[in-house]
PDB file of N, CA and C in Angstrom:
ATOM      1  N   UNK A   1      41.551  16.436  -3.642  1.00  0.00           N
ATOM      2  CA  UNK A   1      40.994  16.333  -4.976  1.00  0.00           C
ATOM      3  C   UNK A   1      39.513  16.695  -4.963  1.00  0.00           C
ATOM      4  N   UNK A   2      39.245  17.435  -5.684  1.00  0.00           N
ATOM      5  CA  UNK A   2      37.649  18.194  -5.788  1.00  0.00           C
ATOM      6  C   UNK A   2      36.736  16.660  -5.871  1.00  0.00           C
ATOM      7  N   UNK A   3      37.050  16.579  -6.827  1.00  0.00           N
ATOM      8  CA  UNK A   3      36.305  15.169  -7.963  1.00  0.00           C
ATOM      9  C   UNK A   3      36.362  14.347  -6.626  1.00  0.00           C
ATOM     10  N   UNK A   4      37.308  14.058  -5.962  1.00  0.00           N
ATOM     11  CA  UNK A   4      37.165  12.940  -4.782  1.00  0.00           C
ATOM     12  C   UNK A   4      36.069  13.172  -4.082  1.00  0.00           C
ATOM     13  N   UNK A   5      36.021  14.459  -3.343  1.00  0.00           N
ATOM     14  CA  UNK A   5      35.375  14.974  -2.153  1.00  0.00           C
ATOM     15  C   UNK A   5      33.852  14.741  -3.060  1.00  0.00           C
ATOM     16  N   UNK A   6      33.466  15.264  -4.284  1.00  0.00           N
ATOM     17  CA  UNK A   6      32.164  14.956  -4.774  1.00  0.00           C
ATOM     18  C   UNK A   6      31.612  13.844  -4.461  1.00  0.00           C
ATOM     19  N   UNK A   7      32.333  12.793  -4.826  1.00  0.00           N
ATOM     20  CA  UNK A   7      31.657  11.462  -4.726  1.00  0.00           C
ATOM     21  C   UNK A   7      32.067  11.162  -3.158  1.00  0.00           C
ATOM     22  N   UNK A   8      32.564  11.657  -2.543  1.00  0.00           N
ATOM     23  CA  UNK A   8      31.979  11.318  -0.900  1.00  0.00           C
ATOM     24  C   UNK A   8      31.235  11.916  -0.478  1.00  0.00           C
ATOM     25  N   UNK A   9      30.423  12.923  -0.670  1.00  0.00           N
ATOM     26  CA  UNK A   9      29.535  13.565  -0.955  1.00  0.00           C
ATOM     27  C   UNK A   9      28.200  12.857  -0.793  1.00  0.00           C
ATOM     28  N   UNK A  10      28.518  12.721  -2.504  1.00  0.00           N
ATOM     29  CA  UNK A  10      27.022  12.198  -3.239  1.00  0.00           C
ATOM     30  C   UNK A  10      26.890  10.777  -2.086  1.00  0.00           C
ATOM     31  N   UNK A  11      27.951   9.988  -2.627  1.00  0.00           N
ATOM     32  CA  UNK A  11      27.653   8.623  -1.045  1.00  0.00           C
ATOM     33  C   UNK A  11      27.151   9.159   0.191  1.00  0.00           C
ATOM     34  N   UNK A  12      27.715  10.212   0.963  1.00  0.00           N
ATOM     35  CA  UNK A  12      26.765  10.229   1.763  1.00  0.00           C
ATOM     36  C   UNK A  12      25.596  10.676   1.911  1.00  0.00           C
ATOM     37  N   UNK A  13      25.193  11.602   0.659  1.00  0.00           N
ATOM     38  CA  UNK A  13      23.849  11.975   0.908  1.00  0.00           C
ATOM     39  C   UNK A  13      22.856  10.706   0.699  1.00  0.00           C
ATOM     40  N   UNK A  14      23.529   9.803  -0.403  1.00  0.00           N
ATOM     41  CA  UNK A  14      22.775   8.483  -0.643  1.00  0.00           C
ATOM     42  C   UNK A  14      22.551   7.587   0.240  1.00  0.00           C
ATOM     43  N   UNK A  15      23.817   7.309   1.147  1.00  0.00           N
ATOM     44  CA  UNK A  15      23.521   6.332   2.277  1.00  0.00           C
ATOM     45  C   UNK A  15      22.236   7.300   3.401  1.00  0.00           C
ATOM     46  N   UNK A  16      22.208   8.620   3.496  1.00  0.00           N
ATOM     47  CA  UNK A  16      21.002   9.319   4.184  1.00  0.00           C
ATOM     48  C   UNK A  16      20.296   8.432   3.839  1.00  0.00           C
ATOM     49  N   UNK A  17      20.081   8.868   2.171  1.00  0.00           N
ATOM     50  CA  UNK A  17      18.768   8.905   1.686  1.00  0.00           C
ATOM     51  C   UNK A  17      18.142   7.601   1.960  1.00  0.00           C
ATOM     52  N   UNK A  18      19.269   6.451   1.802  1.00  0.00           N
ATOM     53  CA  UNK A  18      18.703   5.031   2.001  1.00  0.00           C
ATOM     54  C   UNK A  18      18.278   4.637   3.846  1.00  0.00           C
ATOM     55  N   UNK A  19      18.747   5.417   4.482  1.00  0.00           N
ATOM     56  CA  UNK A  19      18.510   5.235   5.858  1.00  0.00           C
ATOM     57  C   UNK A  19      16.963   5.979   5.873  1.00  0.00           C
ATOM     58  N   UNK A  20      16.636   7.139   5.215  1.00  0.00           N
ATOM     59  CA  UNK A  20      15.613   7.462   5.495  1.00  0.00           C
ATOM     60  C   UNK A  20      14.234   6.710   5.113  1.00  0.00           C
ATOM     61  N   UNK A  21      15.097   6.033   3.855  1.00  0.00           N
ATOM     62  CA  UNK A  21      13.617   5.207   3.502  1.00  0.00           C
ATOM     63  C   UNK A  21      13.643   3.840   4.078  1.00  0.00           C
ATOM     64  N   UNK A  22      14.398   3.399   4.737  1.00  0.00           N
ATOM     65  CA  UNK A  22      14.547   2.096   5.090  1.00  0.00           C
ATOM     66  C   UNK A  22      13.678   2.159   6.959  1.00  0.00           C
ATOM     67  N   UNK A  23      14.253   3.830   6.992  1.00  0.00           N
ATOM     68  CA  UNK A  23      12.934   4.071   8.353  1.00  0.00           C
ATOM     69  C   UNK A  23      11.524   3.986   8.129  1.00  0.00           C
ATOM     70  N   UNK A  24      10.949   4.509   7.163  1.00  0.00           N
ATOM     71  CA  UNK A  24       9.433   4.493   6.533  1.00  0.00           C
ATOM     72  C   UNK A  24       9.097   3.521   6.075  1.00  0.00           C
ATOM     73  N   UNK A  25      10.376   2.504   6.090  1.00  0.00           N
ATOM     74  CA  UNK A  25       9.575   1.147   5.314  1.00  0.00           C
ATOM     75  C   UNK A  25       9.412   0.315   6.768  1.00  0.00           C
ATOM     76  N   UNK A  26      10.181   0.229   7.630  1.00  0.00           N
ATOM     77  CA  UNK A  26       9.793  -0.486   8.861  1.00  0.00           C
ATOM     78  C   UNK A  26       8.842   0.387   9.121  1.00  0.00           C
ATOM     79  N   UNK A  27       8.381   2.122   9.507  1.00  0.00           N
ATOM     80  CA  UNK A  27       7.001   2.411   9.942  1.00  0.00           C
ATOM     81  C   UNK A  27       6.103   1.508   9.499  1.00  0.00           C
ATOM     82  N   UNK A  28       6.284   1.253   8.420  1.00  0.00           N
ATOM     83  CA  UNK A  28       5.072   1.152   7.530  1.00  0.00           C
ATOM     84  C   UNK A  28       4.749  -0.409   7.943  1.00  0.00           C
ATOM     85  N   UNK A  29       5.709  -1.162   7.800  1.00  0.00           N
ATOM     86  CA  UNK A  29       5.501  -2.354   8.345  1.00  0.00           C
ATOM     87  C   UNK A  29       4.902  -2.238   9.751  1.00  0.00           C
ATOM     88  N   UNK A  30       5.402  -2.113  10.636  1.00  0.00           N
ATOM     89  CA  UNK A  30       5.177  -1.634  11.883  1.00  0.00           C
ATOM     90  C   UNK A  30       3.645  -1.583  12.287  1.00  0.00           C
ATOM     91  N   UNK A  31       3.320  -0.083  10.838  1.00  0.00           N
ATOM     92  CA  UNK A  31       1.958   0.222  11.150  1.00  0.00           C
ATOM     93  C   UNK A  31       0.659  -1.135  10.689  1.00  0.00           C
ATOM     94  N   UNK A  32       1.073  -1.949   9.390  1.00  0.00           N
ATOM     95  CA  UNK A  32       0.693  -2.707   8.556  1.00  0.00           C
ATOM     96  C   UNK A  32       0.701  -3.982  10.152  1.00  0.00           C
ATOM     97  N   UNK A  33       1.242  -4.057  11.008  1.00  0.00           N
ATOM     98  CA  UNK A  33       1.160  -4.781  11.392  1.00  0.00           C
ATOM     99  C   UNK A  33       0.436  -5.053  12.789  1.00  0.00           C
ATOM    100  N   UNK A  34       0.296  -3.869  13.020  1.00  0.00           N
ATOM    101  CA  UNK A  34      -0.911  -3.268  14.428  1.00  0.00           C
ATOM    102  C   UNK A  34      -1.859  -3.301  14.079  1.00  0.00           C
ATOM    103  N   UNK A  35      -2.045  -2.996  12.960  1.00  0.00           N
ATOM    104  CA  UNK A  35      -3.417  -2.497  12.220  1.00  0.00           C
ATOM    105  C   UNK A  35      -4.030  -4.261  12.501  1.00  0.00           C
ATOM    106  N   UNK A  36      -3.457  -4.916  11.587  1.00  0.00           N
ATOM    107  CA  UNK A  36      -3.629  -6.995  11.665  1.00  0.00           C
ATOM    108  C   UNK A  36      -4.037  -7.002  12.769  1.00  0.00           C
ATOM    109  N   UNK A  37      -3.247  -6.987  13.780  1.00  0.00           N
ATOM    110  CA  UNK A  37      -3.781  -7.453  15.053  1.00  0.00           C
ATOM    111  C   UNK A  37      -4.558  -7.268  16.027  1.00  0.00           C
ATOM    112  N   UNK A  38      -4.719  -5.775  15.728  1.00  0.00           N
ATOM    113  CA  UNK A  38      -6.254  -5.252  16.143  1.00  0.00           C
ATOM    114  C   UNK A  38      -7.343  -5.575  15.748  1.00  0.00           C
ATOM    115  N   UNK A  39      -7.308  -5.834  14.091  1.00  0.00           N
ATOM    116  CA  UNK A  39      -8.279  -6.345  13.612  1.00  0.00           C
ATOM    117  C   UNK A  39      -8.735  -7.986  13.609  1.00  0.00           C
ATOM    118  N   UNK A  40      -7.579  -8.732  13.847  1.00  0.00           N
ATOM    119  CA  UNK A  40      -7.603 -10.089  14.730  1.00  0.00           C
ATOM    120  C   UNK A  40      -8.389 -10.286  16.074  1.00  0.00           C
ATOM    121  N   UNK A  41      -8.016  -8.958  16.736  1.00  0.00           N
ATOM    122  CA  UNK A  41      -8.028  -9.347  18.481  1.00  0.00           C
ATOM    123  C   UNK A  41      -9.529  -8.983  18.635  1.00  0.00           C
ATOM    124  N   UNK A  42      -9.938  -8.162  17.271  1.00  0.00           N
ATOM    125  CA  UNK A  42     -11.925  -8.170  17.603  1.00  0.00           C
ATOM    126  C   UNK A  42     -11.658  -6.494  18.273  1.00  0.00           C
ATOM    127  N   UNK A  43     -10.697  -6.061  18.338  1.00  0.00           N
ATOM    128  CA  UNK A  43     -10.820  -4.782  19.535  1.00  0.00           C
ATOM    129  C   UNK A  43     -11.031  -3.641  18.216  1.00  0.00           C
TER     130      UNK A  43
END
């Protein structure tokens, strides 16, 4: 079925899309959080 295959499709480009931002949001944390402790440690 065409119509089927679309929407497995679109899901997977969406589950990408949500993996990709769910990577940039831990960078970001990540970075948000080195940054703290450097600026804690005086260095």
């Amino acid at each position: 079925m065409p119509a089927d295959d679309d929407l497995r499709e679109r899901q997977r480009r969406l589950r990408g899309k949500n993996i990709a931002l769910l990577c940039a949001l831990l960078a970001f944390v990540a970075l948000i959080y080195v940054i703290s402790i450097v600026r804690m440690g005086g260095g």
